[in-house]
C-alpha atoms as a PDB file:
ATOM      1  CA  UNK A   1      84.063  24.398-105.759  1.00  0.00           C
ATOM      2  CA  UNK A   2      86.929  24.563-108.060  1.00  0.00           C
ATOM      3  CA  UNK A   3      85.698  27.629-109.337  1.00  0.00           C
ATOM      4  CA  UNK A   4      85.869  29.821-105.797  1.00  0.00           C
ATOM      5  CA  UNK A   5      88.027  32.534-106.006  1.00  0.00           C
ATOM      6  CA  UNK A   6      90.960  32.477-103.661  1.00  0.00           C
ATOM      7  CA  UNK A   7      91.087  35.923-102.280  1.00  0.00           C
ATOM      8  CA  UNK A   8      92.279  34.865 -98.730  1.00  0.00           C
ATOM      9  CA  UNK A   9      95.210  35.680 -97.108  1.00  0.00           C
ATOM     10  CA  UNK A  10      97.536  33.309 -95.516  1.00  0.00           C
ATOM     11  CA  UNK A  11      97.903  35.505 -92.158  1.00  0.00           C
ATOM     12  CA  UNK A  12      94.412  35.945 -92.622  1.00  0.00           C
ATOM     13  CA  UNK A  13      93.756  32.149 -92.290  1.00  0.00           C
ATOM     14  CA  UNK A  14      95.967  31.272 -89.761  1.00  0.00           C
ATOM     15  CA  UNK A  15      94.322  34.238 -87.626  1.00  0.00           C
ATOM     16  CA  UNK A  16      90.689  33.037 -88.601  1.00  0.00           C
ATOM     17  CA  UNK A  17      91.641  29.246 -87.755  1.00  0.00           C
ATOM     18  CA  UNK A  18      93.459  30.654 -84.407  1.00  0.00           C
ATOM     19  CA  UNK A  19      89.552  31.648 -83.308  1.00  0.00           C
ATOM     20  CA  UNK A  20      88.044  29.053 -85.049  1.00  0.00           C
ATOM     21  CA  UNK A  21      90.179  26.094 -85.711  1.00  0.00           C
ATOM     22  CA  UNK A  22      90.999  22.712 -84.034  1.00  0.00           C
ATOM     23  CA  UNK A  23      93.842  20.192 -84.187  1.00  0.00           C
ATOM     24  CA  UNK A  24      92.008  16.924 -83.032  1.00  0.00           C
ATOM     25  CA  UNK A  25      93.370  13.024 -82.507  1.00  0.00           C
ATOM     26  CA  UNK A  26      91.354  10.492 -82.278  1.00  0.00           C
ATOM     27  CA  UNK A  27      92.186   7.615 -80.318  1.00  0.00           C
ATOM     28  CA  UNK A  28      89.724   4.748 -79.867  1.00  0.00           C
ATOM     29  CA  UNK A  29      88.909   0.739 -79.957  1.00  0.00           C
ATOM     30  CA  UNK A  30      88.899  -1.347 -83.080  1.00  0.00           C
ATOM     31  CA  UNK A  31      88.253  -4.823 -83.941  1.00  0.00           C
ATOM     32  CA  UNK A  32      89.692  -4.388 -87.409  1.00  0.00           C
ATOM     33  CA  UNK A  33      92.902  -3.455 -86.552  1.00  0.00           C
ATOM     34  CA  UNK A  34      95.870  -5.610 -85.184  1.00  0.00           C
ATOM     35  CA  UNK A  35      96.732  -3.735 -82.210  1.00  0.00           C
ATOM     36  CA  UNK A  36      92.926  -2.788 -81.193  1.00  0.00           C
ATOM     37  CA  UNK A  37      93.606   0.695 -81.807  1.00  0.00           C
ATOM     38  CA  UNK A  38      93.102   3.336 -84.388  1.00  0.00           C
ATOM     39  CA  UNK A  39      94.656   6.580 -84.477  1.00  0.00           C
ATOM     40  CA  UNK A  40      93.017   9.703 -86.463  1.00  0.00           C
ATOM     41  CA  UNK A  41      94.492  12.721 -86.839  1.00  0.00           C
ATOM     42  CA  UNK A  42      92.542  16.081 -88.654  1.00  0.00           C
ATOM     43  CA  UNK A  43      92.621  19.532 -88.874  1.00  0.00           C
ATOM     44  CA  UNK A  44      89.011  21.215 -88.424  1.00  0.00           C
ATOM     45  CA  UNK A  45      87.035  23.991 -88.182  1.00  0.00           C
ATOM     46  CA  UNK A  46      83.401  24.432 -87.465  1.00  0.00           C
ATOM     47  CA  UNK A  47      80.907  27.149 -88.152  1.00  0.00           C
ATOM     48  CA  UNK A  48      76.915  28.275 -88.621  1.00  0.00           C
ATOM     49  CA  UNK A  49      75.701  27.509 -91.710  1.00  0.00           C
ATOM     50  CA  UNK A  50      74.972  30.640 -92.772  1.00  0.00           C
ATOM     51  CA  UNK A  51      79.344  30.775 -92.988  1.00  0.00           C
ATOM     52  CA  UNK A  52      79.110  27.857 -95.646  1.00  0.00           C
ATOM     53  CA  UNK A  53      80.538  29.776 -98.333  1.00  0.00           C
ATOM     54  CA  UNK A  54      83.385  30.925 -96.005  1.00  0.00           C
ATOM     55  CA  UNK A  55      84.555  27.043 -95.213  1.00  0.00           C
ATOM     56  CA  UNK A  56      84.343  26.495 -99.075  1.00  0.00           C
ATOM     57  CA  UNK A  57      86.636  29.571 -99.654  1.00  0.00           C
ATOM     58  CA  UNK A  58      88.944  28.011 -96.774  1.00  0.00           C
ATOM     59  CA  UNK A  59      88.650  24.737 -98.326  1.00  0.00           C
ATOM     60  CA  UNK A  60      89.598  26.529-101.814  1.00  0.00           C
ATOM     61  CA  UNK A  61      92.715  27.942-100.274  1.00  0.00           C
ATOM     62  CA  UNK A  62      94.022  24.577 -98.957  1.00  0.00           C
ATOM     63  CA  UNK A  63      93.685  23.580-102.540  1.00  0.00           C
ATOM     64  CA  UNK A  64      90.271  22.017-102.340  1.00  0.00           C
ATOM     65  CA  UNK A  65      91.426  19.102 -99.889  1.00  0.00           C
ATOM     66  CA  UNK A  66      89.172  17.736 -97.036  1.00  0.00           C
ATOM     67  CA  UNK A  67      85.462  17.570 -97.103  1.00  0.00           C
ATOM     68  CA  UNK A  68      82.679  20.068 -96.072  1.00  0.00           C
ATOM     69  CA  UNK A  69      79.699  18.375 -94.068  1.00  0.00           C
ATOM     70  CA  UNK A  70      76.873  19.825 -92.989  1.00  0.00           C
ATOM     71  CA  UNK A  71      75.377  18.717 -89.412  1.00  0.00           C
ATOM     72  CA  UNK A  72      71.400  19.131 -88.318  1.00  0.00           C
ATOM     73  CA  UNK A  73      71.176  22.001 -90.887  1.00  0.00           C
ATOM     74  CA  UNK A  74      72.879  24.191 -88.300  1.00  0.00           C
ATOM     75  CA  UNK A  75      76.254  23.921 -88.541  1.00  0.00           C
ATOM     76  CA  UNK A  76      78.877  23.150 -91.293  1.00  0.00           C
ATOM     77  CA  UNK A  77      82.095  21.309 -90.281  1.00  0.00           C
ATOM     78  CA  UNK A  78      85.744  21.616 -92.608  1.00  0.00           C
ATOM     79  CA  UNK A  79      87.693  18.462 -91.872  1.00  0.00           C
ATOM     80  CA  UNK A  80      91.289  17.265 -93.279  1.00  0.00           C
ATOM     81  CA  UNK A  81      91.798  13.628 -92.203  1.00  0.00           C
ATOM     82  CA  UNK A  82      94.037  12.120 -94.741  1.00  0.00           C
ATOM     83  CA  UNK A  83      97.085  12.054 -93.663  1.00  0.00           C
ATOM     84  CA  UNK A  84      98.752  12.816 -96.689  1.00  0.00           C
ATOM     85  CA  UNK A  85      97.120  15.859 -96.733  1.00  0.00           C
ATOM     86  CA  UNK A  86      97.949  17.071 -93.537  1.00  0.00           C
ATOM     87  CA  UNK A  87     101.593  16.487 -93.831  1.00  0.00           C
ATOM     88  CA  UNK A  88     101.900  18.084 -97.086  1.00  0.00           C
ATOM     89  CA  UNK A  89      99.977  20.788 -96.864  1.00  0.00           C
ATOM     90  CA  UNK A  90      98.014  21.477 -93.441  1.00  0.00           C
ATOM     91  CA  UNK A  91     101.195  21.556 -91.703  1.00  0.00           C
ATOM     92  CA  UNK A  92     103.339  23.699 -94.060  1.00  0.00           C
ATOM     93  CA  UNK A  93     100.648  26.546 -94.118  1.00  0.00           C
ATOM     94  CA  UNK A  94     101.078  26.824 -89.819  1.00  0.00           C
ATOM     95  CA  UNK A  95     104.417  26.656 -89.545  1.00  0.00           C
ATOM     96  CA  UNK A  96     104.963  29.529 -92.562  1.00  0.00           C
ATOM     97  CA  UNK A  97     102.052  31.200 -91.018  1.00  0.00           C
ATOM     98  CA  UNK A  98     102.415  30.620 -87.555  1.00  0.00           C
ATOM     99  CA  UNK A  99      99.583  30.577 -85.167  1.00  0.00           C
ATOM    100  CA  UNK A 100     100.111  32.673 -82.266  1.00  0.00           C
ATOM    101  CA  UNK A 101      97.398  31.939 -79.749  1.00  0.00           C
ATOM    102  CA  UNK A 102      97.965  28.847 -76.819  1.00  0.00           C
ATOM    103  CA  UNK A 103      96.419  26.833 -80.077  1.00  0.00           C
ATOM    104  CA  UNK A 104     100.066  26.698 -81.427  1.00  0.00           C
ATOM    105  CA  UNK A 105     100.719  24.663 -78.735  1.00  0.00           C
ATOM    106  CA  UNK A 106      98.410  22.168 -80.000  1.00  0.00           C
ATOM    107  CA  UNK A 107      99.304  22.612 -83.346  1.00  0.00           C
ATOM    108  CA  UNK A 108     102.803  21.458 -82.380  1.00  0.00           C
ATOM    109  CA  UNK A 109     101.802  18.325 -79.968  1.00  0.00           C
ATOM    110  CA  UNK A 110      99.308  17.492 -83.593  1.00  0.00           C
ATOM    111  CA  UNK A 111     102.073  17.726 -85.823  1.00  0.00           C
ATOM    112  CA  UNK A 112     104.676  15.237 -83.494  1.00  0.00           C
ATOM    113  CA  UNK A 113     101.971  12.973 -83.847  1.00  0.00           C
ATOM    114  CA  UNK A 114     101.430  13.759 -86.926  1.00  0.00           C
ATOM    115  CA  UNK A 115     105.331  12.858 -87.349  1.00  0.00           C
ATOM    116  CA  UNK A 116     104.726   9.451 -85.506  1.00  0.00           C
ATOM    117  CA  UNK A 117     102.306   8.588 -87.465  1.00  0.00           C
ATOM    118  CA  UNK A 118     104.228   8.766 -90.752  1.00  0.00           C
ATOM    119  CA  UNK A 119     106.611   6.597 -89.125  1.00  0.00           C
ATOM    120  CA  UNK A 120     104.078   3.917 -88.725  1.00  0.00           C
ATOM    121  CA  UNK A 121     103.859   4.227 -84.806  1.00  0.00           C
ATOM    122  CA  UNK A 122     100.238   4.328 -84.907  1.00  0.00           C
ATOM    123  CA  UNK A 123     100.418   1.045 -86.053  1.00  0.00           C
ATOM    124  CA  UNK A 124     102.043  -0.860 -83.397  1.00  0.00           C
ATOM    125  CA  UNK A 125     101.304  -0.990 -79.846  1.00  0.00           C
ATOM    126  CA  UNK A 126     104.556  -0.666 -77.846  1.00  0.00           C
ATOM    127  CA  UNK A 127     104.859   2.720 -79.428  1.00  0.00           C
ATOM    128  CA  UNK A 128     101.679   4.089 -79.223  1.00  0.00           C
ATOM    129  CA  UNK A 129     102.131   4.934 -75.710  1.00  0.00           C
ATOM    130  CA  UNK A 130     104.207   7.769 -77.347  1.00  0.00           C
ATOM    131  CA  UNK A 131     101.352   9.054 -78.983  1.00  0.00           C
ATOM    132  CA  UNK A 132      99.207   8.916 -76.167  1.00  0.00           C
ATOM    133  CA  UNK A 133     101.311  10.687 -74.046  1.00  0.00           C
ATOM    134  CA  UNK A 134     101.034  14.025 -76.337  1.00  0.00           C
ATOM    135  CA  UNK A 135      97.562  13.544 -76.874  1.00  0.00           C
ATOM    136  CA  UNK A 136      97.111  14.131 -73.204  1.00  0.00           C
ATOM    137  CA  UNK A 137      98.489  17.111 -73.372  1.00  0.00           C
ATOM    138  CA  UNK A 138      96.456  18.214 -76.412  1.00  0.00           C
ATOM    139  CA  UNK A 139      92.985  19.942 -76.298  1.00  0.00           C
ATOM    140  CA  UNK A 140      90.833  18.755 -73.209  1.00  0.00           C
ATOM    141  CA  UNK A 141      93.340  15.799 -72.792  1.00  0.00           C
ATOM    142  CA  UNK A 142      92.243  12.119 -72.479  1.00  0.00           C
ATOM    143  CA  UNK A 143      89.070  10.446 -71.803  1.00  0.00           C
ATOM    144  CA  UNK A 144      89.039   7.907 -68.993  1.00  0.00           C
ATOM    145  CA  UNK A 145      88.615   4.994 -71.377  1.00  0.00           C
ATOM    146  CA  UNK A 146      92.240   5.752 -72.868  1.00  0.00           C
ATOM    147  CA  UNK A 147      93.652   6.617 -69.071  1.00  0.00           C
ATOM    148  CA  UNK A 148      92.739   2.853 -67.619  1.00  0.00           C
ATOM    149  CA  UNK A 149      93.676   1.226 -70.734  1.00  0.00           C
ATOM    150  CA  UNK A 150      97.427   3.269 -70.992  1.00  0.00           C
ATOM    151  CA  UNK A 151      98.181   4.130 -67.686  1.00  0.00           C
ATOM    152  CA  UNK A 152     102.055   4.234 -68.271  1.00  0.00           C
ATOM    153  CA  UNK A 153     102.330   6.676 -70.542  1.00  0.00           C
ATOM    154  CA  UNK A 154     105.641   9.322 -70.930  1.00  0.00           C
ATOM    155  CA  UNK A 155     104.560  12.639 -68.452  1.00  0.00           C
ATOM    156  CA  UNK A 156     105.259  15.686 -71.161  1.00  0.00           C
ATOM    157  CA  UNK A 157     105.358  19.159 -71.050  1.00  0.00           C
ATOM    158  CA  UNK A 158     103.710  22.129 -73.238  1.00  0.00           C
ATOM    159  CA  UNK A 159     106.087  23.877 -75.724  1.00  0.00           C
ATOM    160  CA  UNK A 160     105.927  27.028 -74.611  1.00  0.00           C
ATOM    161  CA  UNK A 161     104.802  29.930 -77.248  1.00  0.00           C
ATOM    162  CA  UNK A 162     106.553  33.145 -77.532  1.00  0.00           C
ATOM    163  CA  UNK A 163     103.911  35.917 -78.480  1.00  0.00           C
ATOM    164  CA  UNK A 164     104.478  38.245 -81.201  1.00  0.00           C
ATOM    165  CA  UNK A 165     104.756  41.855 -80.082  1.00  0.00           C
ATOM    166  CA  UNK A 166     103.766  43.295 -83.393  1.00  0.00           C
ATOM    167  CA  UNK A 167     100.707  41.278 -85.018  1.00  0.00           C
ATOM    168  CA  UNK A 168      99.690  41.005 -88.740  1.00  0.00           C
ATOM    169  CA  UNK A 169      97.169  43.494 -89.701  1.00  0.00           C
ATOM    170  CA  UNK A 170      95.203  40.485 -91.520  1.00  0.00           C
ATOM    171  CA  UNK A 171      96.094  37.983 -88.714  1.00  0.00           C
ATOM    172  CA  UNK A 172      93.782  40.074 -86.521  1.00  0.00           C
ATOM    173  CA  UNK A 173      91.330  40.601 -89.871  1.00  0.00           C
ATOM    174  CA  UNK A 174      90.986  36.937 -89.832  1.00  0.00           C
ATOM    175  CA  UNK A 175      90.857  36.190 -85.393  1.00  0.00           C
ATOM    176  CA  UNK A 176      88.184  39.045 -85.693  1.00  0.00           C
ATOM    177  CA  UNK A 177      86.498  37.581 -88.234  1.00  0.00           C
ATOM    178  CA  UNK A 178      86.364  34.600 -86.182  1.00  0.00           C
ATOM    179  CA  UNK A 179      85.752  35.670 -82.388  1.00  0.00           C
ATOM    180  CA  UNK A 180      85.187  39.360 -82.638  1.00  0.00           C
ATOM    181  CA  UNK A 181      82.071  41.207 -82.601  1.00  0.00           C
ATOM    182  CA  UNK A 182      80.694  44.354 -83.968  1.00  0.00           C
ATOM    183  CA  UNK A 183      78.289  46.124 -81.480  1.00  0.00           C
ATOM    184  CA  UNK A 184      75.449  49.062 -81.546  1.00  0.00           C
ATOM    185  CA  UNK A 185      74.214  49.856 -78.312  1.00  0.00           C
ATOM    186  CA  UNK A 186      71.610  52.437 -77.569  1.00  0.00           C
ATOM    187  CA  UNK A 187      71.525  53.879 -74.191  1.00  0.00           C
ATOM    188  CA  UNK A 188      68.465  56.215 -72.777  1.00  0.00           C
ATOM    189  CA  UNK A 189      69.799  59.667 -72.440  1.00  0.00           C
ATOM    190  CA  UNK A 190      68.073  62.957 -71.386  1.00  0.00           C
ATOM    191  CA  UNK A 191      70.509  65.133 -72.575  1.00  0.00           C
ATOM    192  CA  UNK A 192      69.587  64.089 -75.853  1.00  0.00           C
ATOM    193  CA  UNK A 193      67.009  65.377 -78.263  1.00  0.00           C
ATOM    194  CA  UNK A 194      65.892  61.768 -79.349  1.00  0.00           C
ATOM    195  CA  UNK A 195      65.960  60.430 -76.291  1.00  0.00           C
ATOM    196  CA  UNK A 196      68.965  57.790 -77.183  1.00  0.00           C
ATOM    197  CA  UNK A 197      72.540  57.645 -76.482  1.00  0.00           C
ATOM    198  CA  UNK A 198      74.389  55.994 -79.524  1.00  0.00           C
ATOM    199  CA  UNK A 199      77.249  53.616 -78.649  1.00  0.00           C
ATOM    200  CA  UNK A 200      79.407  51.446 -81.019  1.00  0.00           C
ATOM    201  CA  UNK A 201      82.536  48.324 -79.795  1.00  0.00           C
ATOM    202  CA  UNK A 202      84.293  46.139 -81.144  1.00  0.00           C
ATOM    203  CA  UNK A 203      84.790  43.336 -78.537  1.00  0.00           C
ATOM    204  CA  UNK A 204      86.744  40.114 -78.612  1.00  0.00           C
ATOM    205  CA  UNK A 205      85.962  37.639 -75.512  1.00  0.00           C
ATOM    206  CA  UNK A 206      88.940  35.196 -75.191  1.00  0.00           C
ATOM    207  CA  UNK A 207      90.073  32.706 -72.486  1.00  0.00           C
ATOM    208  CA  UNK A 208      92.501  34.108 -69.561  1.00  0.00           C
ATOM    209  CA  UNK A 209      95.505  32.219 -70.555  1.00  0.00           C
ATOM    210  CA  UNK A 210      95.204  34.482 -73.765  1.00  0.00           C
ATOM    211  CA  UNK A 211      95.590  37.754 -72.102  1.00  0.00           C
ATOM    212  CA  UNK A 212      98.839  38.826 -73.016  1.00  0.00           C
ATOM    213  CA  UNK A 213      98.253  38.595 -76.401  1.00  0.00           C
ATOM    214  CA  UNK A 214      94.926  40.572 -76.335  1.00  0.00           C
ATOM    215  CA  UNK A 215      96.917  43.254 -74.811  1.00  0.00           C
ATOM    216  CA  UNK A 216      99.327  42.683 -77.719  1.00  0.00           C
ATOM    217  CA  UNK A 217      96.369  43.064 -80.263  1.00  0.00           C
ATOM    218  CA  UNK A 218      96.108  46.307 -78.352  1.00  0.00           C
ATOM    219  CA  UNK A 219      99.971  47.550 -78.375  1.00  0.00           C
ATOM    220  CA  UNK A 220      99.193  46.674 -82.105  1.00  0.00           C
ATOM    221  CA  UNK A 221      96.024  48.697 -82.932  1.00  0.00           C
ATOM    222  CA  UNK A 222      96.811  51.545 -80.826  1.00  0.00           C
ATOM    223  CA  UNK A 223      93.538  51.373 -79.139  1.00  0.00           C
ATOM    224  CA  UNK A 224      91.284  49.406 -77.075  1.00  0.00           C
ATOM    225  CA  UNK A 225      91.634  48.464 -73.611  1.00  0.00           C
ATOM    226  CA  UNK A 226      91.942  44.481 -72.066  1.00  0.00           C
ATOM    227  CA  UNK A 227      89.659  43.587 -68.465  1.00  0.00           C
ATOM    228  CA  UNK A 228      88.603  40.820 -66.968  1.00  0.00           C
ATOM    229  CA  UNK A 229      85.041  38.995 -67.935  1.00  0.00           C
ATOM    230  CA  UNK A 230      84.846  36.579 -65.578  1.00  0.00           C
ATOM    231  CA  UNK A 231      87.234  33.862 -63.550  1.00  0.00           C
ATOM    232  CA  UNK A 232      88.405  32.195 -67.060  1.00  0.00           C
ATOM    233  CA  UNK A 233      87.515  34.672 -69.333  1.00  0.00           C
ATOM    234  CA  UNK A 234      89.104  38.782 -70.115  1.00  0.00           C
ATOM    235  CA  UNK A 235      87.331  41.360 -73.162  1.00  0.00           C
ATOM    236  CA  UNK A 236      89.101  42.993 -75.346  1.00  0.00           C
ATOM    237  CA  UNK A 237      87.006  46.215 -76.450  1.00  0.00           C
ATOM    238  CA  UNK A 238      87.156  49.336 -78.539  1.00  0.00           C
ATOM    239  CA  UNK A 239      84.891  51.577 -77.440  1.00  0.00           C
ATOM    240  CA  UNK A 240      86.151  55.418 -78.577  1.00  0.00           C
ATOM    241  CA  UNK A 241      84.022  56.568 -81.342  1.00  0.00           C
ATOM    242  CA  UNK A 242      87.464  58.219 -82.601  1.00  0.00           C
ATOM    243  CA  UNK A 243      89.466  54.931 -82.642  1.00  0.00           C
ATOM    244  CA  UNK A 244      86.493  53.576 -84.299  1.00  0.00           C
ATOM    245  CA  UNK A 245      86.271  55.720 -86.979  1.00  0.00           C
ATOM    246  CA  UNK A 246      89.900  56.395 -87.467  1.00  0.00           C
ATOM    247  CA  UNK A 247      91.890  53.662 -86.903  1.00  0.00           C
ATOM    248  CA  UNK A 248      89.117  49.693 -87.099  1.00  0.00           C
ATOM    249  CA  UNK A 249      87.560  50.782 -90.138  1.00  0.00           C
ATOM    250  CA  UNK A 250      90.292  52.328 -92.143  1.00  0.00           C
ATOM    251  CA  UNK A 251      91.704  48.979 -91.100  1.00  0.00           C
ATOM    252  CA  UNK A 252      89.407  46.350 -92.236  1.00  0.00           C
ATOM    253  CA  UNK A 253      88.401  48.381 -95.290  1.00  0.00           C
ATOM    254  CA  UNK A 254      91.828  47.255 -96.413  1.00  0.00           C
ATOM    255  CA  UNK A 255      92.410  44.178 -94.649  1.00  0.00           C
ATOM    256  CA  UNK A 256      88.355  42.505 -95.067  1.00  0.00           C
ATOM    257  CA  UNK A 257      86.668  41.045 -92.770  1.00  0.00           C
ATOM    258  CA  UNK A 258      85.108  37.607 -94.715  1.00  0.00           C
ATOM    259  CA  UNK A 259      82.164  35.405 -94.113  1.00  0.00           C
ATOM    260  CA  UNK A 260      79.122  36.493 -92.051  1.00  0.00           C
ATOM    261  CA  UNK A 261      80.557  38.947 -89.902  1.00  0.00           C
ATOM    262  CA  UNK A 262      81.571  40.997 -93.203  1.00  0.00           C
ATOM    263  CA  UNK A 263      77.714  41.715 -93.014  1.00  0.00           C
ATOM    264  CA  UNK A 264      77.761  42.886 -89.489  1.00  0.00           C
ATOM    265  CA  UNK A 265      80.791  45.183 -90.100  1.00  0.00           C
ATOM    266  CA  UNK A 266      79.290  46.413 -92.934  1.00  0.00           C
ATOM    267  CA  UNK A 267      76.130  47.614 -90.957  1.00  0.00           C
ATOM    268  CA  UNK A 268      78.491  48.950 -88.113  1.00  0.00           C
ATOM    269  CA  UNK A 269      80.178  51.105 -90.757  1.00  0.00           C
ATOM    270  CA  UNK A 270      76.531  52.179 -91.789  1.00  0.00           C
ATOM    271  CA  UNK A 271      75.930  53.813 -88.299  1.00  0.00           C
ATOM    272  CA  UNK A 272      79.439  55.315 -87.601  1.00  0.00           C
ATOM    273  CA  UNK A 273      78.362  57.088 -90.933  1.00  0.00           C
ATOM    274  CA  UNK A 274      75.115  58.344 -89.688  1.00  0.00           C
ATOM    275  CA  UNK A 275      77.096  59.311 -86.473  1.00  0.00           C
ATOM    276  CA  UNK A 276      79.302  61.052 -88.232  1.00  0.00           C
ATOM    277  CA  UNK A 277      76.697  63.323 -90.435  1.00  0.00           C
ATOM    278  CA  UNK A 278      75.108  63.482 -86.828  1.00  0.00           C
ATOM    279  CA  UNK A 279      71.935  62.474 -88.367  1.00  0.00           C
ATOM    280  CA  UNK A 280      71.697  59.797 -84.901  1.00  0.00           C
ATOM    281  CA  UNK A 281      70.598  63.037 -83.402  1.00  0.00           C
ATOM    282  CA  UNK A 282      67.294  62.696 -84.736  1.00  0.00           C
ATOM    283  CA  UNK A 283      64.221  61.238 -85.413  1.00  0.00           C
ATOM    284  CA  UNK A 284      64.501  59.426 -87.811  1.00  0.00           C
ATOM    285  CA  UNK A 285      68.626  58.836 -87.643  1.00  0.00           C
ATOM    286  CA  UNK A 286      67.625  57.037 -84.674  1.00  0.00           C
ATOM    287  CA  UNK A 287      64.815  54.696 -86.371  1.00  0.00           C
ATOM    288  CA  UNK A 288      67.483  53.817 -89.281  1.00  0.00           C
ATOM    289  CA  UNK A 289      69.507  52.692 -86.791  1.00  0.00           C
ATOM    290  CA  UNK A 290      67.315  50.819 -84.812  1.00  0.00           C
ATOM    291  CA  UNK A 291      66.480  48.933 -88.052  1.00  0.00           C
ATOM    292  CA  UNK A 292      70.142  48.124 -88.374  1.00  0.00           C
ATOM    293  CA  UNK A 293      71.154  47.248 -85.093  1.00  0.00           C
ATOM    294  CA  UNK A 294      68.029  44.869 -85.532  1.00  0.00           C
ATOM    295  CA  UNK A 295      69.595  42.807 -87.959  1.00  0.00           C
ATOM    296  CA  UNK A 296      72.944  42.592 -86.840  1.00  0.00           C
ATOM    297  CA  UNK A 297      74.884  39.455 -84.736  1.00  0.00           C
ATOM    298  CA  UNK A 298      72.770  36.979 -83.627  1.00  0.00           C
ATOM    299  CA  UNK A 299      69.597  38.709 -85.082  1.00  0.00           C
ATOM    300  CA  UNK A 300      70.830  37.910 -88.573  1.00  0.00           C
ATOM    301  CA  UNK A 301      68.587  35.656 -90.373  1.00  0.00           C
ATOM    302  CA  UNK A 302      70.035  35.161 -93.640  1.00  0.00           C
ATOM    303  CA  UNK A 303      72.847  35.866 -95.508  1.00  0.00           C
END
């Protein structure tokens, strides 16, 4: 592992861990400690296993701290826990690189608890109701175990974030990287000789709370247009073959897309090639691209 080269980013990480990352504390029953309690903090992020090698770059970056564990042969899961660790160096990264999604509001209710911790709070029980009351406010809150047994805890409020009107070109490398996606779309057409109407997007699918900023990532790109998906959810997509061509790829050519997805862009960039030598126009344009599209996303097998 100690040989990986380090070829990330740090915008590029905070963007990729703003789609992909998670600030977690654990709070639950033990016999072995005085109080009954034991308080965990980590930092996290959890992908396919196909993105393996991605993690172990991301691991590589952090200066090869944490561990990498794989789960049902599915999934791989990065995880900082020592506390140590995140102090000295989990923390530092996000608040150089600041995230810039609502997940730098958890970042900041992990890192006063983070704080607390270091101060031995953890460890005694009058002041763990401190600790308790920012976990409720962090993630999906608290379970109903931890709301019988600390029902008095301190009612706090949500820092709120102010968005960045101009994003970091590999800030969005990185988000996209982590929650975009890199369509082909056929559509039947009679006006065309083939039969087939060629369509490429990029699309990002965030929660609503995250709206303004997609429409940021827009004001940023110059392109691309921000609706609503459903009651909790909006799409950001780029649809014109023009911004496509002219504005994502010369983009992410220089600021890369990593892990997986890397794959998929670089088959997207196949087609908008073929579109662009109008060979989708025939025959057998059309086949090559069927081929592609076949192996693209969620039809992707293998690395």
């Amino acid at each position: 592992m100690n040989k990986i080269k380090n070829i990330l980013n740090p915008n590029w990480v905070t963007g990729f861990v703003d789609g992909e990352g998670c600030f977690t504390v654990k709070i639950c029953e033990s016999d072995s400690r005085k109080i009954g309690w034991r308080v965990e903090a980590s930092f996290q992020i959890n992908l396919h296993v196909r993105d393996k090698s991605l993690l172990l770059q991301i691991k590589s970056f952090f200066g090869d701290i944490g561990n990498i564990y794989t789960i049902n042969n599915k999934m791989v899961l990065y995880q900082v826990s020592k506390l140590n660790e995140i102090t000295q160096i989990i923390i530092p990264h996000f608040q150089n690189y600041p995230l810039i999604t609502k997940k730098q509001s958890d970042f900041l209710l992990f890192k006063n608890i983070v704080e607390l911790m270091n101060k031995g709070k953890h460890l005694k029980k009058d002041s763990l109701n401190e600790i308790i009351s920012y976990r409720a406010l962090l993630n999906k809150g608290l379970s109903d175990k931890l709301k019988t047994s600390f029902p008095n805890i301190i009612k706090m409020v949500k820092i709120k974030i102010d968005l960045p009107r101009d994003i970091d070109s590999n800030w969005i490398a990185g988000f996209i990287s982590g929650e975009g996606c890199f369509k082909v779309g056929l559509r039947k057409a009679m006006d065309c000789k083939n039969g087939y109407n060629i369509w490429l997007a990029v699309t990002i699918i965030q929660h609503s709370r995250d709206k303004i900023l997609m429409n940021n990532i827009v004001d940023t790109l110059k392109c691309g247009t921000v609706y609503k998906h459903s009651k909790n959810a909006v799409v950001l997509t780029v649809s014109k073959f023009e911004d496509i061509n002219n504005k994502l790829i010369p983009l992410f050519n220089k600021h890369k897309i990593e892990g997986v997805k890397a794959l998929d862009f670089g088959d997207f960039k196949k087609v908008a090639e073929l579109i662009n030598k109008k060979a989708h126009l025939t025959f057998e344009g059309l086949k090559l691209i069927q081929e592609i599209k076949s192996r693209m996303n969620n039809n992707r097998k293998h690395i």
